[in-house]
N, C-alpha and C. Protein backbone atom coordinates (compact mmCIF):
# COMPACT_ATOMS: atom_id res chain seq x y z
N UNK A 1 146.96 102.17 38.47
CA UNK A 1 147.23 102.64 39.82
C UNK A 1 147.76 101.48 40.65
N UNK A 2 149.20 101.74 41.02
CA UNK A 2 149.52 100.44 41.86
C UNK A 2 149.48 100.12 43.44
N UNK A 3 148.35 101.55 43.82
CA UNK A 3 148.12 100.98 45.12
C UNK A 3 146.09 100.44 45.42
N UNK A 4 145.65 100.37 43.96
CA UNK A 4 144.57 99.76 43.75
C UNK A 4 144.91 98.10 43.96
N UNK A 5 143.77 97.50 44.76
CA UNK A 5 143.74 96.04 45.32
C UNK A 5 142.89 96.09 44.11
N UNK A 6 143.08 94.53 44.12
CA UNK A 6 142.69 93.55 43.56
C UNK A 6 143.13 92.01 44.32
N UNK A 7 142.01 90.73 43.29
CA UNK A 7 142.05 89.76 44.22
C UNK A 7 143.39 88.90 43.64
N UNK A 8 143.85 87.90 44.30
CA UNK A 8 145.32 87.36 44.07
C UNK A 8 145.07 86.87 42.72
N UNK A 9 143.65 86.31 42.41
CA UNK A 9 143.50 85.90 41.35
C UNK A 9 143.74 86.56 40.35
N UNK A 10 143.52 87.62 40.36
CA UNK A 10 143.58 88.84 39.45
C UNK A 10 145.37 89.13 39.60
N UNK A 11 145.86 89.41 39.91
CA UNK A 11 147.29 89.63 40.50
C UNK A 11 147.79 88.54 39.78
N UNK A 12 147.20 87.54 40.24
CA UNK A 12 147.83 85.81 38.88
C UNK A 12 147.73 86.36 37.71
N UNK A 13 146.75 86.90 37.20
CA UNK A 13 146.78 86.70 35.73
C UNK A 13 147.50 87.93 35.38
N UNK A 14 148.03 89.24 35.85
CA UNK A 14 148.84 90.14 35.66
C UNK A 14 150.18 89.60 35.85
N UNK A 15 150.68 88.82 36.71
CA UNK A 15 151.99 88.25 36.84
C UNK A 15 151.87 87.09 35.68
N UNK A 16 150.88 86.31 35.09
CA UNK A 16 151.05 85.39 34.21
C UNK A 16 151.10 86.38 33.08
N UNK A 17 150.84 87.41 32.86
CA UNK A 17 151.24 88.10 31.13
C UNK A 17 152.95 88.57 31.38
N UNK A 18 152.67 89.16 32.45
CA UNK A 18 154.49 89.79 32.50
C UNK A 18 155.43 88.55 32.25
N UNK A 19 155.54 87.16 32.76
CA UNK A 19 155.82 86.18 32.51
C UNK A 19 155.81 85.41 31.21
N UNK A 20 154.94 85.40 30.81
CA UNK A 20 154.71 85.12 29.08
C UNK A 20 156.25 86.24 28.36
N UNK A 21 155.79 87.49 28.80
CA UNK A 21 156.46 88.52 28.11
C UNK A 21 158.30 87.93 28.09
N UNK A 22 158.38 87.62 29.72
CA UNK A 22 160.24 87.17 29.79
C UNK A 22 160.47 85.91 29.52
N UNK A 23 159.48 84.83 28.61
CA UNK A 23 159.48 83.83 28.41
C UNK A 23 160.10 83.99 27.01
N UNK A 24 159.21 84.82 26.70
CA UNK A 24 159.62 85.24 24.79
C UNK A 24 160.75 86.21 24.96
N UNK A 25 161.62 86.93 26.14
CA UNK A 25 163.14 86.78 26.32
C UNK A 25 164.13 86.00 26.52
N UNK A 26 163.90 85.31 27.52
CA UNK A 26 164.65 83.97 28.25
C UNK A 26 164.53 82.95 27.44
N UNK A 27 163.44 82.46 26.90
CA UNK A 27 162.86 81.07 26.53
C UNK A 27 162.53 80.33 27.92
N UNK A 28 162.74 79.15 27.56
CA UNK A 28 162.86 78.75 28.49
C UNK A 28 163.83 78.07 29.92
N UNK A 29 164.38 79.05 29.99
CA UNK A 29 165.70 79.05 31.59
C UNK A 29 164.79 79.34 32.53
N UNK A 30 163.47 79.23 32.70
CA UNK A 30 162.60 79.34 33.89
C UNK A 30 161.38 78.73 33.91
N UNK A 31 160.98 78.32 34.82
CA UNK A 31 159.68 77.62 35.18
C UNK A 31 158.93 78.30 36.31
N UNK A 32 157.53 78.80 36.46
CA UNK A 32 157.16 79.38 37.32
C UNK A 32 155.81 78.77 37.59
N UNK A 33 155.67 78.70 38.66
CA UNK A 33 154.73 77.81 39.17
C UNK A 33 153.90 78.15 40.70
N UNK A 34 152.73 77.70 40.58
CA UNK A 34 151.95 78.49 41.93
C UNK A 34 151.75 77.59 43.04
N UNK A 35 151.77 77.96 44.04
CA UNK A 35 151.40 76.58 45.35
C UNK A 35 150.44 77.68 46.14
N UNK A 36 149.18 77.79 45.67
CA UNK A 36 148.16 78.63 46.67
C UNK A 36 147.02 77.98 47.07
N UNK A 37 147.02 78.56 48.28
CA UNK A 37 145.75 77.43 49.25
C UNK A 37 144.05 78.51 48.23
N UNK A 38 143.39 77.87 47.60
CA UNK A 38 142.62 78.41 46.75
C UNK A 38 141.18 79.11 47.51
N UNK A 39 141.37 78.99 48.90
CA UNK A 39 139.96 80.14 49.33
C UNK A 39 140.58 81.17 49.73
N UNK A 40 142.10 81.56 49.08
CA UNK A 40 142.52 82.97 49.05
C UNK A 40 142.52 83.03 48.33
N UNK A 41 142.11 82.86 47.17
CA UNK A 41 142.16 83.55 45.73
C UNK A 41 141.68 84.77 45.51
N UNK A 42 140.28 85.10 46.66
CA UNK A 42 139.43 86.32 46.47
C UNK A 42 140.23 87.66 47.58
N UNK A 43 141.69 87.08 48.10
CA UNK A 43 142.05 87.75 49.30
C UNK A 43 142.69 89.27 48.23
N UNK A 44 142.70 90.34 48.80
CA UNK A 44 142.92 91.25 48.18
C UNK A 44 144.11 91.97 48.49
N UNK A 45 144.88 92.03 47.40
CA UNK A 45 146.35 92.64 47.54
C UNK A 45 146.70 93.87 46.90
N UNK A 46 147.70 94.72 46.80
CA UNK A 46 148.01 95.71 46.02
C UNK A 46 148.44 95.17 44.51
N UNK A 47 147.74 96.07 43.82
CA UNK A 47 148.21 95.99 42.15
C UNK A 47 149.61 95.57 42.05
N UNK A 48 150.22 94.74 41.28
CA UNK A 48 151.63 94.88 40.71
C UNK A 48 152.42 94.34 42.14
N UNK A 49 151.77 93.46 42.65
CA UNK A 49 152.74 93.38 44.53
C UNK A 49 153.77 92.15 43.68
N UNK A 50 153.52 91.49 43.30
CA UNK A 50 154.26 90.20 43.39
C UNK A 50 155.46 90.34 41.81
N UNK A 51 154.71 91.16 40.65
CA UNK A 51 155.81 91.39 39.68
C UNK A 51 157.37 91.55 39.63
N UNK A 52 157.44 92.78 40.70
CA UNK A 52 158.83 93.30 40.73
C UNK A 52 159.85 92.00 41.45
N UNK A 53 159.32 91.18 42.66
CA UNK A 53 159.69 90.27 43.51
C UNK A 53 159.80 88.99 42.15
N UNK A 54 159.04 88.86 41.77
CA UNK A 54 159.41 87.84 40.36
C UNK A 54 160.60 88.23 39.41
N UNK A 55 160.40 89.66 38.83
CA UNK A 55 161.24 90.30 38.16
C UNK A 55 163.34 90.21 38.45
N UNK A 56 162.65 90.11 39.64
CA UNK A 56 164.02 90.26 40.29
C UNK A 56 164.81 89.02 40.61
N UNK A 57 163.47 87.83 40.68
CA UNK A 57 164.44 86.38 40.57
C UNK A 57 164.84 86.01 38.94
N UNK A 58 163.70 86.87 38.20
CA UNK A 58 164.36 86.11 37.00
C UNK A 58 166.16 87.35 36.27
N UNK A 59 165.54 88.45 37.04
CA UNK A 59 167.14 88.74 36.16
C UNK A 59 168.51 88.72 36.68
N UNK A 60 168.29 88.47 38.39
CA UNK A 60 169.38 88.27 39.23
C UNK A 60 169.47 86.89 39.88
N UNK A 61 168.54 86.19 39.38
CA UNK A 61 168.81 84.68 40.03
C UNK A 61 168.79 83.69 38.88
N UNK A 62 167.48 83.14 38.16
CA UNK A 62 167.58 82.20 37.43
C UNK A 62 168.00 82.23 36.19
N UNK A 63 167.64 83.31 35.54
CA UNK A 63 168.57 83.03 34.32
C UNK A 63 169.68 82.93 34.03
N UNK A 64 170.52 82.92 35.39
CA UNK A 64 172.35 82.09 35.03
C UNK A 64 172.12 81.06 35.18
N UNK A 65 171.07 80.27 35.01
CA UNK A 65 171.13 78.71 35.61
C UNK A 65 170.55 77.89 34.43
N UNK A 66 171.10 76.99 33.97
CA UNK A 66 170.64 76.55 32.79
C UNK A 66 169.17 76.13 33.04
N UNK A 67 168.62 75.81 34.24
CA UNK A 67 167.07 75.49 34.52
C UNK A 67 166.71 76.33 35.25
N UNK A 68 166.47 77.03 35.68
CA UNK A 68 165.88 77.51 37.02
C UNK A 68 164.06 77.59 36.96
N UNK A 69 163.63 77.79 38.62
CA UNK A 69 162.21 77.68 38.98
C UNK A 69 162.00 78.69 40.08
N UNK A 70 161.18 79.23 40.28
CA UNK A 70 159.95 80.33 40.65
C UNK A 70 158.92 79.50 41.29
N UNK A 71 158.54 79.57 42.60
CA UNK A 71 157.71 79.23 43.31
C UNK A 71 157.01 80.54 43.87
N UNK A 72 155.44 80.76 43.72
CA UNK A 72 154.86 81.22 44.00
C UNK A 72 153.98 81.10 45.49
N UNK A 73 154.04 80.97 46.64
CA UNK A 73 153.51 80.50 47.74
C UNK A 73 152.82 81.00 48.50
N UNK A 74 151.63 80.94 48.70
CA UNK A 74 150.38 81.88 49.13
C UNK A 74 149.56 80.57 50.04
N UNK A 75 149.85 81.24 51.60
CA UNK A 75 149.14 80.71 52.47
C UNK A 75 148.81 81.10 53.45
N UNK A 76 147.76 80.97 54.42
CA UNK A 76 147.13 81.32 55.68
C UNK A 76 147.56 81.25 56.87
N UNK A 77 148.15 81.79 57.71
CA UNK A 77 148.21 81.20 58.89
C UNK A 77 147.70 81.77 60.29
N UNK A 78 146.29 81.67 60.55
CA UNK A 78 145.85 82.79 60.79
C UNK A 78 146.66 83.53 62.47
N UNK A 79 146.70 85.01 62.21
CA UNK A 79 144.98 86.13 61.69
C UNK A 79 146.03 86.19 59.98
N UNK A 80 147.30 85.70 59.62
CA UNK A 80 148.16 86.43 58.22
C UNK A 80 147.73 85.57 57.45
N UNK A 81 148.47 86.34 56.39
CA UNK A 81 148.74 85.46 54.97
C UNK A 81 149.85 85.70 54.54
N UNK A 82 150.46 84.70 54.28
CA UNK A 82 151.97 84.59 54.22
C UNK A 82 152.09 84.36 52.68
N UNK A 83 153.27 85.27 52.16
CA UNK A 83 153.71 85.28 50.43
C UNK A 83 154.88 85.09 50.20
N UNK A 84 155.33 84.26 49.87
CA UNK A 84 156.80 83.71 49.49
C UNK A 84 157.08 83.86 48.08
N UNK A 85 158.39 84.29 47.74
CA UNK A 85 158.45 83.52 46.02
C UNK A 85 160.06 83.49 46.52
N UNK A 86 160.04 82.05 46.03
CA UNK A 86 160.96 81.04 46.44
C UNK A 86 161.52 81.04 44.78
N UNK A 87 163.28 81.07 44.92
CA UNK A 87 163.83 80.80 43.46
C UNK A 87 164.90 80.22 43.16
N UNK A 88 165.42 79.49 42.76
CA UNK A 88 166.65 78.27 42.79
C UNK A 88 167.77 79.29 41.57
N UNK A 89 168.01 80.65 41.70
CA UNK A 89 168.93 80.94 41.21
C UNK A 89 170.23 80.91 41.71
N UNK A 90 171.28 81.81 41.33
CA UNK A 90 172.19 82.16 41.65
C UNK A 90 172.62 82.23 42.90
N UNK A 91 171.23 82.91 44.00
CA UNK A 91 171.47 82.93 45.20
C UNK A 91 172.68 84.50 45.60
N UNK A 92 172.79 84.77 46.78
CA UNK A 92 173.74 85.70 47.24
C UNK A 92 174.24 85.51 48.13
N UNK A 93 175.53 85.78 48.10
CA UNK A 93 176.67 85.84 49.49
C UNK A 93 175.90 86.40 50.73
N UNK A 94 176.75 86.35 51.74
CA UNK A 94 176.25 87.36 53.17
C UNK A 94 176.14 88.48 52.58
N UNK A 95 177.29 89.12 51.75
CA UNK A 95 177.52 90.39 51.46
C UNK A 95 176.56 91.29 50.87
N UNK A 96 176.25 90.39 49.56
CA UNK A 96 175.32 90.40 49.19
C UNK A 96 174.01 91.09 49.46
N UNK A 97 173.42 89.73 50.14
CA UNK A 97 172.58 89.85 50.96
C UNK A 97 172.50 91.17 52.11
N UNK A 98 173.40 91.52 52.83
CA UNK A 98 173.75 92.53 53.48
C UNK A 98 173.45 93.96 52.25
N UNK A 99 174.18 94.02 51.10
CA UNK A 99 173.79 95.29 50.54
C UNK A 99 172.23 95.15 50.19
N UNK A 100 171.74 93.74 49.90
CA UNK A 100 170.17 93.93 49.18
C UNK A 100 169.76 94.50 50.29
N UNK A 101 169.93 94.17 51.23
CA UNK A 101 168.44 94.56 52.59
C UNK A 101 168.97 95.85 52.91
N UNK A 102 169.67 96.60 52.85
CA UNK A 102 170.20 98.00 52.97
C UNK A 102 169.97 98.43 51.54
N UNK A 103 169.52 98.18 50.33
CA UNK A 103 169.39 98.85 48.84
C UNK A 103 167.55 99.09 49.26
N UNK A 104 166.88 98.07 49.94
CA UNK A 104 165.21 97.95 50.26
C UNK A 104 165.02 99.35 51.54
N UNK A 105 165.90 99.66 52.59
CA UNK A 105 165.76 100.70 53.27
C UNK A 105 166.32 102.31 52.45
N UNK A 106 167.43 102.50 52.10
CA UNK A 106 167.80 103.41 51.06
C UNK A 106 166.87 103.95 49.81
N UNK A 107 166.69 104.84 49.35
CA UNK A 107 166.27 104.77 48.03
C UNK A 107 168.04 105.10 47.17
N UNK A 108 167.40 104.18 45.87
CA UNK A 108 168.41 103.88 45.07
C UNK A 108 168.22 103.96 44.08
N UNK A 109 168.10 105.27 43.18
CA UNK A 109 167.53 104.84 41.50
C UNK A 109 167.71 103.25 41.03
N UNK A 110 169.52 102.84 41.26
CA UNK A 110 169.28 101.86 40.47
C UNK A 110 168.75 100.47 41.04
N UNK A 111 167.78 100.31 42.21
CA UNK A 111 167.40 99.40 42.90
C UNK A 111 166.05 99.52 43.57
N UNK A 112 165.40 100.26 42.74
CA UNK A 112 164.12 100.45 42.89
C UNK A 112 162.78 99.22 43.15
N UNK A 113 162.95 98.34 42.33
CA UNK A 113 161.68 97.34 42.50
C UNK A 113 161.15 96.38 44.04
N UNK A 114 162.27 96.13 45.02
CA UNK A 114 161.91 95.97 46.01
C UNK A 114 161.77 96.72 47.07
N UNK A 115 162.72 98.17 46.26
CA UNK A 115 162.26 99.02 47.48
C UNK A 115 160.86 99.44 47.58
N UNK A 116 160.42 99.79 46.29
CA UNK A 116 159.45 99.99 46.30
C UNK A 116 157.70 99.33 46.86
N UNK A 117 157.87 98.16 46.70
CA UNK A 117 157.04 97.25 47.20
C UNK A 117 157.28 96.95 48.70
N UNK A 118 158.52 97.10 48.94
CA UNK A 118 158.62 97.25 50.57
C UNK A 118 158.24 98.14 51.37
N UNK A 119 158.47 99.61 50.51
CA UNK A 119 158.07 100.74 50.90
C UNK A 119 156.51 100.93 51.33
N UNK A 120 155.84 100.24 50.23
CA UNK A 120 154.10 100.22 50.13
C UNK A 120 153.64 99.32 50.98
N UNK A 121 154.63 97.58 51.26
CA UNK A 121 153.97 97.62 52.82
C UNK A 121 153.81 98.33 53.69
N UNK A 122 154.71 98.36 53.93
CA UNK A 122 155.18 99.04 55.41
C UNK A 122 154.42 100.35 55.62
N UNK A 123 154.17 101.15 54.42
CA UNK A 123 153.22 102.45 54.27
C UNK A 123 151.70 101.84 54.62
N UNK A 124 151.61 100.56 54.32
CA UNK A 124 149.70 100.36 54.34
C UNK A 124 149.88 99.31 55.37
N UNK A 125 150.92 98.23 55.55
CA UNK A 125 150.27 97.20 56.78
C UNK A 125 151.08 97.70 57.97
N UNK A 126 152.43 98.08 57.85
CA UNK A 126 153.23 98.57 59.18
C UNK A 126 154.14 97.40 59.36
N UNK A 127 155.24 97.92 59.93
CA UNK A 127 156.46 97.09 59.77
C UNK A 127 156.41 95.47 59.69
N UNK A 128 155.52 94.92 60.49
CA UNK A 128 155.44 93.98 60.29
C UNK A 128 155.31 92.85 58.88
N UNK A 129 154.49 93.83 58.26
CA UNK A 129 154.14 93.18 56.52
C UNK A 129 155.55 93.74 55.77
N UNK A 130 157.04 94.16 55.96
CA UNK A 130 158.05 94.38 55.39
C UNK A 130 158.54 93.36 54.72
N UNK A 131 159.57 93.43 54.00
CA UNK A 131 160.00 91.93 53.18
C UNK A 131 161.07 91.64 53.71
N UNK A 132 161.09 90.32 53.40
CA UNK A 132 162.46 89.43 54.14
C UNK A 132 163.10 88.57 53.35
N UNK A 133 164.47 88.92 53.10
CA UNK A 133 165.06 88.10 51.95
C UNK A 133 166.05 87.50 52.65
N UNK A 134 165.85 85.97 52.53
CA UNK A 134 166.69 84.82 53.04
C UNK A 134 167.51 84.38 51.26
N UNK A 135 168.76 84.40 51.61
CA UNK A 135 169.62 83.63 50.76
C UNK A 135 171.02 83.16 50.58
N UNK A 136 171.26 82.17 50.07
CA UNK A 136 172.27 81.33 49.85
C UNK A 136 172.98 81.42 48.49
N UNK A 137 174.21 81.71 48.46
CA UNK A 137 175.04 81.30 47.42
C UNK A 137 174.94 80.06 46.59
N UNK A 138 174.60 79.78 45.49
CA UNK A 138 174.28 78.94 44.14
C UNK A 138 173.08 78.01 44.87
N UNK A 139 172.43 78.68 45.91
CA UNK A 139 170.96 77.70 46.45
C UNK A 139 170.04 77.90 45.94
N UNK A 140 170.26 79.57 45.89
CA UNK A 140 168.42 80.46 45.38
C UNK A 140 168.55 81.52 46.56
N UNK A 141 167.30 81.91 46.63
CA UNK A 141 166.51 83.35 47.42
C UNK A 141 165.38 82.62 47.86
N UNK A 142 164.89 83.34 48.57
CA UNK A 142 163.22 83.14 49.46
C UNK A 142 163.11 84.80 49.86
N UNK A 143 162.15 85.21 49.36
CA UNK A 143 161.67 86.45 49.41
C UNK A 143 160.07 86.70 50.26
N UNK A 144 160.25 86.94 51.22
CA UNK A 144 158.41 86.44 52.23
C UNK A 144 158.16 87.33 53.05
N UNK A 145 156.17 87.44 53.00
CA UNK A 145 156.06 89.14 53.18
C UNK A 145 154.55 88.69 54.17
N UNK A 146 153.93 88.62 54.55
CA UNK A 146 153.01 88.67 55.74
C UNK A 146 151.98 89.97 55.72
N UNK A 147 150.61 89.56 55.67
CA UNK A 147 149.77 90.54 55.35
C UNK A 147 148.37 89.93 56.40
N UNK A 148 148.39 90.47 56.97
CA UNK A 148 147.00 90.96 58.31
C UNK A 148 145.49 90.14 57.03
N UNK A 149 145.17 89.23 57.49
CA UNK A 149 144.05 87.88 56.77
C UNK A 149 143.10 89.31 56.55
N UNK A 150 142.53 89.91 57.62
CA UNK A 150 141.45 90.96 57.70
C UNK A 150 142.05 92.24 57.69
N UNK A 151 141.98 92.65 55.91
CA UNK A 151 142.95 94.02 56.14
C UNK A 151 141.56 95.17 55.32
């Protein structure tokens, strides 16, 4: 059930098997790595929140890059908690960028994974917890989502 919480910790170790899994696709053209302030570990998120947002740097960003990296970023600022995943791929034009954030409001069979997770904020925290995708042409993406500390 992917609108069952669980704690981030738990959410880590579901995003660390899916990861294993595109490791033994990719090899290694990616590095993924966590930067979390650790007395949120027990903070509680929706099932499957952070997969698709990973998913999506590794098949549209880093794996054209002979190295690429995945930053995981989980921090407080209160009353939120702020979630980033930061990725040194490919990156996107304005244009780009302009169709992703219009593919996240639309439904789109073939662009489902952030809509979807955008959709389920915005359904449980309210516009504010929506996603925000900052990006640059051959820089990377920053993908960052804001969730109410006391939800």
């Amino acid at each position: 059930n992917s609108n069952q919480k669980v704690s981030f910790a738990r959410e880590i170790q579901y995003l660390k098997k899916y990861v294993n899994i595109q490791k033994l696709r990719f090899g290694d053209k990616f590095i993924l790595y966590y930067e979390v302030d650790e007395e949120l570990m027990d903070f509680q998120v929706f099932r499957l929140l952070l997969q698709p947002i990973v998913e999506n740097s590794i098949l549209h960003g880093v794996r054209y890059r002979e190295k690429g990296y995945i930053k995981i970023h989980y921090s407080h600022t209160e009353p939120k908690v702020v979630i980033s995943v930061i990725d040194s791929g490919i990156g996107m034009t304005k244009e780009e960028l302009q169709m992703q954030r219009q593919n996240m409001k639309d439904y789109n069979p073939n662009h489902v994974g952030l809509a979807n997770v955008n959709c389920r904020l915005k359904l449980y925290y309210g516009e504010e917890a929506q996603l925000h995708i900052y990006s640059k042409k051959d820089m990377g993406t920053v993908i960052r989502f804001c969730l109410p500390r006391e939800s």
